[in-house]
Protein backbone atom coordinates (compact mmCIF):
# COMPACT_ATOMS: atom_id res chain seq x y z
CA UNK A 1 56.03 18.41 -21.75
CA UNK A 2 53.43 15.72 -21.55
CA UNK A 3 54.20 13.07 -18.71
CA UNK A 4 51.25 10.36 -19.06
CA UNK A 5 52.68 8.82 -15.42
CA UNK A 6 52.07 12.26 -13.99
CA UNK A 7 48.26 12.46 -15.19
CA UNK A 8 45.13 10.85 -14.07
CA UNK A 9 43.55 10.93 -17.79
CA UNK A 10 41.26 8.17 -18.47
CA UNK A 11 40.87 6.83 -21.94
CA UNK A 12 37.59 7.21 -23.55
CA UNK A 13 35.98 4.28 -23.55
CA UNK A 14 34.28 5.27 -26.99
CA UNK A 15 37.06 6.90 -29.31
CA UNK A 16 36.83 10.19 -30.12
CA UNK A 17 36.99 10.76 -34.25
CA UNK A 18 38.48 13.78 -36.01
CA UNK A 19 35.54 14.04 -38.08
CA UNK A 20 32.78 11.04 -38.46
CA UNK A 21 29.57 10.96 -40.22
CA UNK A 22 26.79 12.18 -37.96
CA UNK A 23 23.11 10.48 -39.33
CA UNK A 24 19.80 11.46 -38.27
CA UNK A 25 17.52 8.63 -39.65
CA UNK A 26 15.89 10.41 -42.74
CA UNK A 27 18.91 8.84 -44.77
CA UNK A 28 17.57 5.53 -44.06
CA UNK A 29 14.29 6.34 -45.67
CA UNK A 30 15.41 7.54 -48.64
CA UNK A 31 18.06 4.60 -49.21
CA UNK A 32 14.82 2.23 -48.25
CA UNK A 33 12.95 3.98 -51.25
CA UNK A 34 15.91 3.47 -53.51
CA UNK A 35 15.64 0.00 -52.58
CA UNK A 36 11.74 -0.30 -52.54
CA UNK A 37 11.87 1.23 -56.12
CA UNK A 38 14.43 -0.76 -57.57
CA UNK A 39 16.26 2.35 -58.59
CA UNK A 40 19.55 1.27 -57.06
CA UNK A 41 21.62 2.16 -59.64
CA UNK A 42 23.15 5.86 -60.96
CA UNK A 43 19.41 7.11 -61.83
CA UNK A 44 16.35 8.15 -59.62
CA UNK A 45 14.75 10.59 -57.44
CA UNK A 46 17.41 10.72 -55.14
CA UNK A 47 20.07 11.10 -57.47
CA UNK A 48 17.99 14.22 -59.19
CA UNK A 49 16.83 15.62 -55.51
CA UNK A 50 20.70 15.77 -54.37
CA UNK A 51 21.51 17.90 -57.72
CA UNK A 52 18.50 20.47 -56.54
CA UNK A 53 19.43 20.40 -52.98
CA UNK A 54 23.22 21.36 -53.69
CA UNK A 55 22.40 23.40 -56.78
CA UNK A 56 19.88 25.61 -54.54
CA UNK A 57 22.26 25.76 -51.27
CA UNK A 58 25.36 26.81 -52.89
CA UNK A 59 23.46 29.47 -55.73
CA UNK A 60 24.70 28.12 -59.10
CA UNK A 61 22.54 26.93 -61.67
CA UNK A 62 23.13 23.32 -62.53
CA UNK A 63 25.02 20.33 -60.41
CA UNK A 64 25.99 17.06 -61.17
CA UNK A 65 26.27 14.30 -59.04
CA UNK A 66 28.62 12.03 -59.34
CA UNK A 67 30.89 9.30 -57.29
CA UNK A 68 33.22 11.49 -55.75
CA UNK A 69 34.63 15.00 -55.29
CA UNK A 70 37.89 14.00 -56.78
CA UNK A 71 35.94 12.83 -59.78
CA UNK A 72 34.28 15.88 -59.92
CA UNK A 73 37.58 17.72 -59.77
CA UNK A 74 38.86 15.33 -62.52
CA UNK A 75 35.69 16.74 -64.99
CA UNK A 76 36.07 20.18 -63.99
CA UNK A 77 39.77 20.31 -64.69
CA UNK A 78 39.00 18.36 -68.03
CA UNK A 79 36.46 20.98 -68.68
CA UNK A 80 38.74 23.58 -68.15
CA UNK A 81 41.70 22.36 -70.49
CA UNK A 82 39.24 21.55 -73.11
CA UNK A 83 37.88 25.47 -72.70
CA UNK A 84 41.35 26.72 -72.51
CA UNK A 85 43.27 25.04 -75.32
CA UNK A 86 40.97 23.32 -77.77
CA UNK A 87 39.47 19.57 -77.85
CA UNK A 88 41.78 16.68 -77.03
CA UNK A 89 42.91 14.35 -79.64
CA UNK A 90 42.38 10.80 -77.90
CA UNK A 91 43.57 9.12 -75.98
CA UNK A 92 45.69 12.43 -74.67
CA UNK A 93 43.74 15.19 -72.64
CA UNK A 94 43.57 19.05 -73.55
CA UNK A 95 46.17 19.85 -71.03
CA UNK A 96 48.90 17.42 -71.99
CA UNK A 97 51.81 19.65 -71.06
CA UNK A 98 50.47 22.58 -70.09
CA UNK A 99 51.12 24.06 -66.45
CA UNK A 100 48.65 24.41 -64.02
CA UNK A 101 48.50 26.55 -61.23
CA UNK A 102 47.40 24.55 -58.02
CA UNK A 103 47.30 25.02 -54.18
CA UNK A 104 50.17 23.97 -52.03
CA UNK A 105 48.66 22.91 -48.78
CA UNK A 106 45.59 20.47 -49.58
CA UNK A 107 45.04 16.92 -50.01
CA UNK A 108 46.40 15.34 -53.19
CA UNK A 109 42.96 15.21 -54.34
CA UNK A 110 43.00 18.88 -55.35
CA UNK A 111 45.98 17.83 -57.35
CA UNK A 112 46.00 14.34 -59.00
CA UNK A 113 42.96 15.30 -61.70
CA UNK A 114 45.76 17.85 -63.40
CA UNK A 115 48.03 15.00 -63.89
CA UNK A 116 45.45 12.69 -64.89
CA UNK A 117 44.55 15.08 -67.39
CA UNK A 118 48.31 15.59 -68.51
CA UNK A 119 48.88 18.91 -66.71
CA UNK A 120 51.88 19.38 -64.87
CA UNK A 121 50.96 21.03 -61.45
CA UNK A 122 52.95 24.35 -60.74
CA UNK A 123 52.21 24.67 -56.59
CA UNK A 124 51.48 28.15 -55.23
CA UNK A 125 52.45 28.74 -51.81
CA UNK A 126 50.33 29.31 -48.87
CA UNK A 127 49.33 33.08 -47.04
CA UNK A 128 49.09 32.92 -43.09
CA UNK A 129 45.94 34.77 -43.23
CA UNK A 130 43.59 32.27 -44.78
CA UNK A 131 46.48 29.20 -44.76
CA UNK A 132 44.98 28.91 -48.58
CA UNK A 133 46.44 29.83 -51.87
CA UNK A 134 48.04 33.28 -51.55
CA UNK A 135 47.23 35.85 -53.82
CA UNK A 136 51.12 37.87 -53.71
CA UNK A 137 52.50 34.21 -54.88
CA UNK A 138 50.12 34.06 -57.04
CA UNK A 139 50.51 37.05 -59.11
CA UNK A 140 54.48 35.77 -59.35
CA UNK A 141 53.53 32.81 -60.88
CA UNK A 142 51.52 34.49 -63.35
CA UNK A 143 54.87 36.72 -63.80
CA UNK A 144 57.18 33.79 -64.28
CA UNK A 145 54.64 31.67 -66.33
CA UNK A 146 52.19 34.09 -67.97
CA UNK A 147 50.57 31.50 -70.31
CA UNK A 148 49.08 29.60 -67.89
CA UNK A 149 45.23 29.48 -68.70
CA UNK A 150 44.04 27.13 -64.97
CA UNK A 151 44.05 27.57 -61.37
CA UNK A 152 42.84 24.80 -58.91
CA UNK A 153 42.57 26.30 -56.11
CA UNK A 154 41.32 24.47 -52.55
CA UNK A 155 39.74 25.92 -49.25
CA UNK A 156 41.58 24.28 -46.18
CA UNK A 157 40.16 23.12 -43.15
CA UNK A 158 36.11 24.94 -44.03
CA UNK A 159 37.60 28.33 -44.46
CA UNK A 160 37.13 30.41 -47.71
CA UNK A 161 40.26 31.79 -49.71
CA UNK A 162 41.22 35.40 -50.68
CA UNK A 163 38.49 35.27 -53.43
CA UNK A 164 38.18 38.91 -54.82
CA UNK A 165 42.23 39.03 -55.08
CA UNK A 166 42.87 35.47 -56.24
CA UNK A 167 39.81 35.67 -59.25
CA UNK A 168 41.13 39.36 -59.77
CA UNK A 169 44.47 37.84 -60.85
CA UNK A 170 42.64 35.23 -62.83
CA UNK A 171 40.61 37.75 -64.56
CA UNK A 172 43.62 39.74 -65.68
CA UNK A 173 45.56 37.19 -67.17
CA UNK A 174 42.05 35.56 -68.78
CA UNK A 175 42.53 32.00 -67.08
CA UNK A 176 39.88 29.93 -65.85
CA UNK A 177 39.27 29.04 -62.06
CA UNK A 178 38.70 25.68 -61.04
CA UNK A 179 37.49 25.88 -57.25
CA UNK A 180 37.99 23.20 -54.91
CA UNK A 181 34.97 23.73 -52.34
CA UNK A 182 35.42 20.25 -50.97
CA UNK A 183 36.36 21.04 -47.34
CA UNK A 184 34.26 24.05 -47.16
CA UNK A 185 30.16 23.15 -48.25
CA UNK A 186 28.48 25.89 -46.70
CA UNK A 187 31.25 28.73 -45.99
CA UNK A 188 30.23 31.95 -47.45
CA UNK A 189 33.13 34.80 -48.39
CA UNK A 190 31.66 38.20 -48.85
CA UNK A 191 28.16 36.63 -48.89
CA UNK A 192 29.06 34.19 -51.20
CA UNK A 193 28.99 30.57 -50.92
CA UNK A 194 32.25 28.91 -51.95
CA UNK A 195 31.62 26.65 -54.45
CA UNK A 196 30.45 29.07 -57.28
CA UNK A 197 33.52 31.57 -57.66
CA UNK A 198 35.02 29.36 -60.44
CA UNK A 199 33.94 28.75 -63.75
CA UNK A 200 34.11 25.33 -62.52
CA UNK A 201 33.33 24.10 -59.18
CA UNK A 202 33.44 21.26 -56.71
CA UNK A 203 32.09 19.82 -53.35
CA UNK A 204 32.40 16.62 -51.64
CA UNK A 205 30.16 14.21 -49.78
CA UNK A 206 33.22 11.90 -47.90
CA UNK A 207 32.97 10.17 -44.78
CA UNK A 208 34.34 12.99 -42.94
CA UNK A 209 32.42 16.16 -44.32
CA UNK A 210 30.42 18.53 -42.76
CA UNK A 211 27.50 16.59 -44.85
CA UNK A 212 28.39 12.95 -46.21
CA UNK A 213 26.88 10.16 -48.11
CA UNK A 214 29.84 7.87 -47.05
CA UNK A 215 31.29 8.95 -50.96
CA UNK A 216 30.31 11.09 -53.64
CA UNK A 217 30.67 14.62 -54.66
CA UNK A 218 28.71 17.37 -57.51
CA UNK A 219 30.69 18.98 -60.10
CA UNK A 220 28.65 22.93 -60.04
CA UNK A 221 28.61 25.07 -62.76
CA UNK A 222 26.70 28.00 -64.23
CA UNK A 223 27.42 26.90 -67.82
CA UNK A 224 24.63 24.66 -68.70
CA UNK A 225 26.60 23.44 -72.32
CA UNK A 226 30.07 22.11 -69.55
CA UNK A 227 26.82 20.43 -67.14
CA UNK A 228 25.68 18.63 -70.19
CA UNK A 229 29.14 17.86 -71.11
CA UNK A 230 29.90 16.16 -67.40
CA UNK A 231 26.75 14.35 -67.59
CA UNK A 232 27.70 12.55 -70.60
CA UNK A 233 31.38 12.08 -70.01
CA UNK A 234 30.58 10.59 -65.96
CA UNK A 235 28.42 7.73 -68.04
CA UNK A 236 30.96 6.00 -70.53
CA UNK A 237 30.50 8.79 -73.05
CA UNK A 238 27.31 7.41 -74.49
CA UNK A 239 26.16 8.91 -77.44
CA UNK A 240 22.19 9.21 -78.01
CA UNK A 241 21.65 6.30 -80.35
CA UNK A 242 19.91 3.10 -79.98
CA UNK A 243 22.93 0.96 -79.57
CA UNK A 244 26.01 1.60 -77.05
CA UNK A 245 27.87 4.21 -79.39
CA UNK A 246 31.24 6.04 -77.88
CA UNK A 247 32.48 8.70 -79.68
CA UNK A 248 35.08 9.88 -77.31
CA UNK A 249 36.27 8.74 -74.06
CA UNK A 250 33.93 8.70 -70.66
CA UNK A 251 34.11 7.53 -67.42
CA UNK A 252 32.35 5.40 -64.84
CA UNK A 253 31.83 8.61 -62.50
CA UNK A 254 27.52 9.32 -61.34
CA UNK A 255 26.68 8.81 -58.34
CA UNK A 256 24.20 6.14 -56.73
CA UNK A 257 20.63 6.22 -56.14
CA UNK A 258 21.46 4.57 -52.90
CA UNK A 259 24.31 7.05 -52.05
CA UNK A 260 22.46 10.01 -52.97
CA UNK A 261 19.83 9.20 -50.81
CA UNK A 262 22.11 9.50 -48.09
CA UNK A 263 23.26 12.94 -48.97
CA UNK A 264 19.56 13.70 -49.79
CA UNK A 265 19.03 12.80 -45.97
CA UNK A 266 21.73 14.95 -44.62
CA UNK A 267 21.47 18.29 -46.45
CA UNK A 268 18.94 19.73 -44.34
CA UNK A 269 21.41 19.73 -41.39
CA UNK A 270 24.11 21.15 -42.89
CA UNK A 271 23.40 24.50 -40.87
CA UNK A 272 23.12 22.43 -37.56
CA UNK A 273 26.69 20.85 -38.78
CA UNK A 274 28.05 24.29 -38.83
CA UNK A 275 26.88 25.76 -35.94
CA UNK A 276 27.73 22.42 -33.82
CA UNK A 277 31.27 22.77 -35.50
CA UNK A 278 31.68 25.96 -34.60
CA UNK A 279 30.57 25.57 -31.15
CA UNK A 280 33.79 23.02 -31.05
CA UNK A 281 35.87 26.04 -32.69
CA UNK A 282 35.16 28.57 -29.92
CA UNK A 283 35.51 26.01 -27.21
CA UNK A 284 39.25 25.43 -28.37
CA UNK A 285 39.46 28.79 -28.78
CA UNK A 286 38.39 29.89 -24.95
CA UNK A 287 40.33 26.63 -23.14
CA UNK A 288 43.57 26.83 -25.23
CA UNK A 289 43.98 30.53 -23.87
CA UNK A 290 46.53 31.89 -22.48
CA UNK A 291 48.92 29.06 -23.98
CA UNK A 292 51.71 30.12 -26.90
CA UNK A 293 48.99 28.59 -30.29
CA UNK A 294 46.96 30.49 -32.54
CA UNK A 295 43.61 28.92 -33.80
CA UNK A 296 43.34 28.73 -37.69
CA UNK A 297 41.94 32.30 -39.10
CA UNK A 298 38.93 33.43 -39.68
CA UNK A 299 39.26 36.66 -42.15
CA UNK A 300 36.31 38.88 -41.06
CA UNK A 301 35.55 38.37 -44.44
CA UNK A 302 34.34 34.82 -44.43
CA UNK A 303 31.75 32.75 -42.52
CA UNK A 304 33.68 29.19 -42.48
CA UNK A 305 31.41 26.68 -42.11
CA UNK A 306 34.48 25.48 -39.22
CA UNK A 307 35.05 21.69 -40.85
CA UNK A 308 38.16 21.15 -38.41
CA UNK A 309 39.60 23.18 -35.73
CA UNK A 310 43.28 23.67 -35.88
CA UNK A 311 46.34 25.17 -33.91
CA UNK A 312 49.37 26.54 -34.75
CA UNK A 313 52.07 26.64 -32.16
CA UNK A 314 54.57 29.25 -31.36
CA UNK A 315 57.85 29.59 -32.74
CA UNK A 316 59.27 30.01 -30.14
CA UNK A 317 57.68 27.16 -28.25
CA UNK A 318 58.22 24.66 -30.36
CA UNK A 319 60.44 21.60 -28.78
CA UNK A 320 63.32 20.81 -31.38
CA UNK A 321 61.54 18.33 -34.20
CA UNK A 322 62.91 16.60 -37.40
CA UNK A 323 60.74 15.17 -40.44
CA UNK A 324 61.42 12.43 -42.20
CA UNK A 325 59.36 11.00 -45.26
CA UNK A 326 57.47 8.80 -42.90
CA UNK A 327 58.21 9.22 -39.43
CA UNK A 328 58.98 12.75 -37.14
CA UNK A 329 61.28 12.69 -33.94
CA UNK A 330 61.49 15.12 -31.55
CA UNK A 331 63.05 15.92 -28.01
CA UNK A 332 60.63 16.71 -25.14
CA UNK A 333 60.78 20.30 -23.50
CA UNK A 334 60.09 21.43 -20.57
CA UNK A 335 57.25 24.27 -21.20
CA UNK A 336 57.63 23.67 -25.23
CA UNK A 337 55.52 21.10 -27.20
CA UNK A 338 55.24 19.97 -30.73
CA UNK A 339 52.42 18.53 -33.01
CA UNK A 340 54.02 15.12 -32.76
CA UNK A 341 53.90 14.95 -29.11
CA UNK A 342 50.58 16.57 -28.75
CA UNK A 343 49.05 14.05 -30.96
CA UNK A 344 50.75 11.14 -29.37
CA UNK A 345 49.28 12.45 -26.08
CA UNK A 346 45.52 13.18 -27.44
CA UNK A 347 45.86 9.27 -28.94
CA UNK A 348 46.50 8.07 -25.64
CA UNK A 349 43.07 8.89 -24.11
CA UNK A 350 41.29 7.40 -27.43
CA UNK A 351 40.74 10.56 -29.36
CA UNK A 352 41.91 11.08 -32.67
CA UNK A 353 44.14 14.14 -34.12
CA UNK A 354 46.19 14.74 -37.55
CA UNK A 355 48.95 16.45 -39.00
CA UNK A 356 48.08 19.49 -41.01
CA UNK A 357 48.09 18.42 -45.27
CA UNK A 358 51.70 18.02 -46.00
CA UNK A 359 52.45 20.42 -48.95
CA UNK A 360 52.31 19.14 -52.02
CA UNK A 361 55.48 20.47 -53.30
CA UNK A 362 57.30 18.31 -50.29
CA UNK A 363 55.40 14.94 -51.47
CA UNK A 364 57.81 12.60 -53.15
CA UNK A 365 55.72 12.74 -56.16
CA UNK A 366 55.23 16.27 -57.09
CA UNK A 367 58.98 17.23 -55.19
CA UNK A 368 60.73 17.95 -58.68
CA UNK A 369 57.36 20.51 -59.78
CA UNK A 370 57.97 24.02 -59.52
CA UNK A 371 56.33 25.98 -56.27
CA UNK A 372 56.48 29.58 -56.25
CA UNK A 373 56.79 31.59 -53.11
CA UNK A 374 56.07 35.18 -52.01
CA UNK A 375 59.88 36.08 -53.22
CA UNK A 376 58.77 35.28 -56.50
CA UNK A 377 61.73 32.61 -56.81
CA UNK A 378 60.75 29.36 -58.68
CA UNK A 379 62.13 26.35 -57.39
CA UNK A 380 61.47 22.57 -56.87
CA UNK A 381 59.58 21.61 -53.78
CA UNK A 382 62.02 20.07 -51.08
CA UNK A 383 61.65 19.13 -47.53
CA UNK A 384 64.84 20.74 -46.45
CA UNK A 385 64.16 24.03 -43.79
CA UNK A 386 66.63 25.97 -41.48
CA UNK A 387 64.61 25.84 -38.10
CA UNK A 388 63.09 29.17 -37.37
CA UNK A 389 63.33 30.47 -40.67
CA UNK A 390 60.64 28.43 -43.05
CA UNK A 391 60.82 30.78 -46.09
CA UNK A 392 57.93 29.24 -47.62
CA UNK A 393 54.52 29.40 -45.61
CA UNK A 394 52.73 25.85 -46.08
CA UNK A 395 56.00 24.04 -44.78
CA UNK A 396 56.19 25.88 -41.88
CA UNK A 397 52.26 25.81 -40.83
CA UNK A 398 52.92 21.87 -41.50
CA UNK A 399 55.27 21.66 -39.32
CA UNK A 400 54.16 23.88 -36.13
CA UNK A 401 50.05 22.81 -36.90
CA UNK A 402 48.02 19.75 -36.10
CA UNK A 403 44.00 19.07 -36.57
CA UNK A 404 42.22 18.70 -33.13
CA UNK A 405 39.48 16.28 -32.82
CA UNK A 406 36.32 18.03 -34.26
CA UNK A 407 33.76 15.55 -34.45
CA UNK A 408 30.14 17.16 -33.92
CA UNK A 409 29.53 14.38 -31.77
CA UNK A 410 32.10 15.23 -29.26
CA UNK A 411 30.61 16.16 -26.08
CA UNK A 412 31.78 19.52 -24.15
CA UNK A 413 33.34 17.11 -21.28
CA UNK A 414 35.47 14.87 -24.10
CA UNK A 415 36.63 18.45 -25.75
CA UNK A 416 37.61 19.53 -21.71
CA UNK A 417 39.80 16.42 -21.60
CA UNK A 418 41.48 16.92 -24.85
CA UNK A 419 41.71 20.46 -23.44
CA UNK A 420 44.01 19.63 -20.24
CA UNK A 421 45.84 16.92 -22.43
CA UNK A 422 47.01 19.88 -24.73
CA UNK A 423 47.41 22.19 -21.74
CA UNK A 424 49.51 19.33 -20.22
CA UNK A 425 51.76 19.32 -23.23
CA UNK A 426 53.23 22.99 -22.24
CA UNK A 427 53.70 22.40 -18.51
């Protein structure tokens, strides 16, 4: 039970960030060519260098950059209804009331490009091994709804998914993966960079990546006809004639020349990214033992590339906590702590935590959707749970996990002092 009067912390005078960008000065350079050149806008070397870079790294053939991850998820899930169920008649999209199996526990991000596209999201519960999609769920959904033809699937937190089950599943009922590598640029399952086990792929260049250009993302694909098609739909549509001709509907979605030179300017550090998050990982990992939280897992068969360091308490020594839509309460025990008071108490030394992704199928807007579970029961999301008995496995890692600070900028003293403040929540 944290007791601030009975501690000595001092505040950093500097706050501490979950996850900030870390720059390294070739950025500048390549936005001050961008600017030199007069290429400011959504052509130029930068823009062209960015699509090598993050076509070589992750192994597929072709990438296209473009404003943001969720726009690339938007294409790629566009892409996929138009493969699975014909052209769309405009204005309406290819998937216009067709289910779609997504993850549970990501950002709405992973999500939202279904519905823009028409789809209505069918949410697939979470395993404890990987705390991604799980593959036993799953295979129920495909048992309850065996003509869906999509899967958007995410990678939570930097750590690959159950790929060789999951895309076994997909195989056998001939539906097309849409992979969500935004979290996890430069994780590798089975040797494999995520990022290239769907048909259609994503990664992101946010703020608060392991590589960032402040925005901007690259839809990654090894069908050169769906690159084209992406290219053409992420600039209004424009048909090849001499005049502004639109022959079906596009969207204001390439990225920069001044934004892709920073991403140009960060990809050679991913590696150093990884390895400095994962430095962050095991030093968690070594202070917090001994006290009653796991780490989030690593399956020995993935390298994560370790975006955000998490914990999941104890069941057992979890202090009594209710959820409301906005707010949580809970009641301080002696030798028991929650995420709520934890992060309260790693806030008040100016370091910054969060909650783990609240499922989707708890969010107000997607509550009514159905969301399958290991059981193989389909039901409507709901934020109702009998305390120490969480039947479905997102919920419950939502409510017993938080995100530790896990900026690479974070120095080994700052991580000690977050350290004792989480220590300090048990005593």
């Amino acid at each position: 039970m944290f007791k601030p009067e009975k501690y000595n912390f001092k505040s950093f005078k500097e706050k501490v960030w979950l996850s900030s960008p870390t720059m390294h000065g070739e950025e500048l350079k390549y936005m001050t060519e961008a600017y030199v050149s007069n290429w400011m806008s959504t052509v130029g070397a930068n823009v062209d260098e960015v699509e090598r870079l993050a076509a070589e790294y992750t192994g597929v053939k072709y990438a296209v950059a473009l404003s943001s991850g969720t726009a690339a998820l938007h294409l790629a899930v566009k892409s996929a209804g138009i493969e699975a169920y014909g052209m769309p008649a405009l204005p309406h999209g290819a998937l216009e009331g067709k289910y779609v199996f997504c993850s549970d526990m990501t950002f709405d991000a992973t999500v939202n490009p279904v519905v823009y596209e028409g789809g209505i999201p069918v949410f697939i519960d979470t395993d404890y091994e990987t705390w991604n999609m799980d593959p036993v769920s799953l295979r129920k959904a495909f048992e309850i709804y065996p003509d869906v033809k999509i899967v958007v699937m995410a990678h939570l937190y930097g750590t690959p998914g159950n790929m060789e089950e999951i895309n076994q599943i997909i195989k056998e009922h001939h539906a097309i993966l849409v992979e969500d590598a935004a979290e996890s640029l430069g994780a590798v399952y089975k040797g494999r960079q995520t990022g290239t086990f769907g048909k259609y792929n994503v990664i992101s260049f946010n703020g608060n990546k392991i590589i960032t250009g402040s925005s901007g993302g690259c839809f990654l694909t090894n069908d050169l006809e769906a690159a084209n098609k992406v290219r053409k739909w992420s600039t209004q549509s424009r048909e090849n004639a001499p005049w502004y001709q639109h022959e079906e509907l596009g969207y204001n979605y390439r990225m920069s020349n001044v934004i892709a030179g920073v991403v140009r300017g960060q990809f050679p550090y991913l590696k150093d990214h990884i390895r400095q998050k994962r430095r962050i990982y095991e030093r968690y990992k070594e202070g917090l033992e001994g006290l009653p939280v796991s780490m989030n897992p690593i399956p020995d068969s993935c390298k994560p590339n370790y975006w955000l360091s998490c914990i999941l308490i104890d069941e057992e020594a979890m202090c009594r906590t209710v959820y409301g839509e906005k707010e949580v309460l809970y009641r301080a025990e002696k030798g028991k702590s929650c995420p709520a008071e934890i992060l309260e108490a790693i806030r008040s030394i100016n370091a910054e935590g969060r909650p783990i992704w609240k499922p989707m199928h708890m969010q107000p807007i997607y509550r009514m959707h159905p969301f399958i579970i290991r059981d193989g029961n389909g039901r409507a999301g709901s934020n109702a749970y009998i305390e120490g008995n969480v039947s479905d496995i997102g919920m419950d890692i939502f409510r017993r996990g938080l995100c530790l600070p896990s900026d690479n900028k974070m120095a080994g003293d700052q991580q000690e002092r977050i350290i004792e403040i989480i220590r300090a929540c048990f005593e």
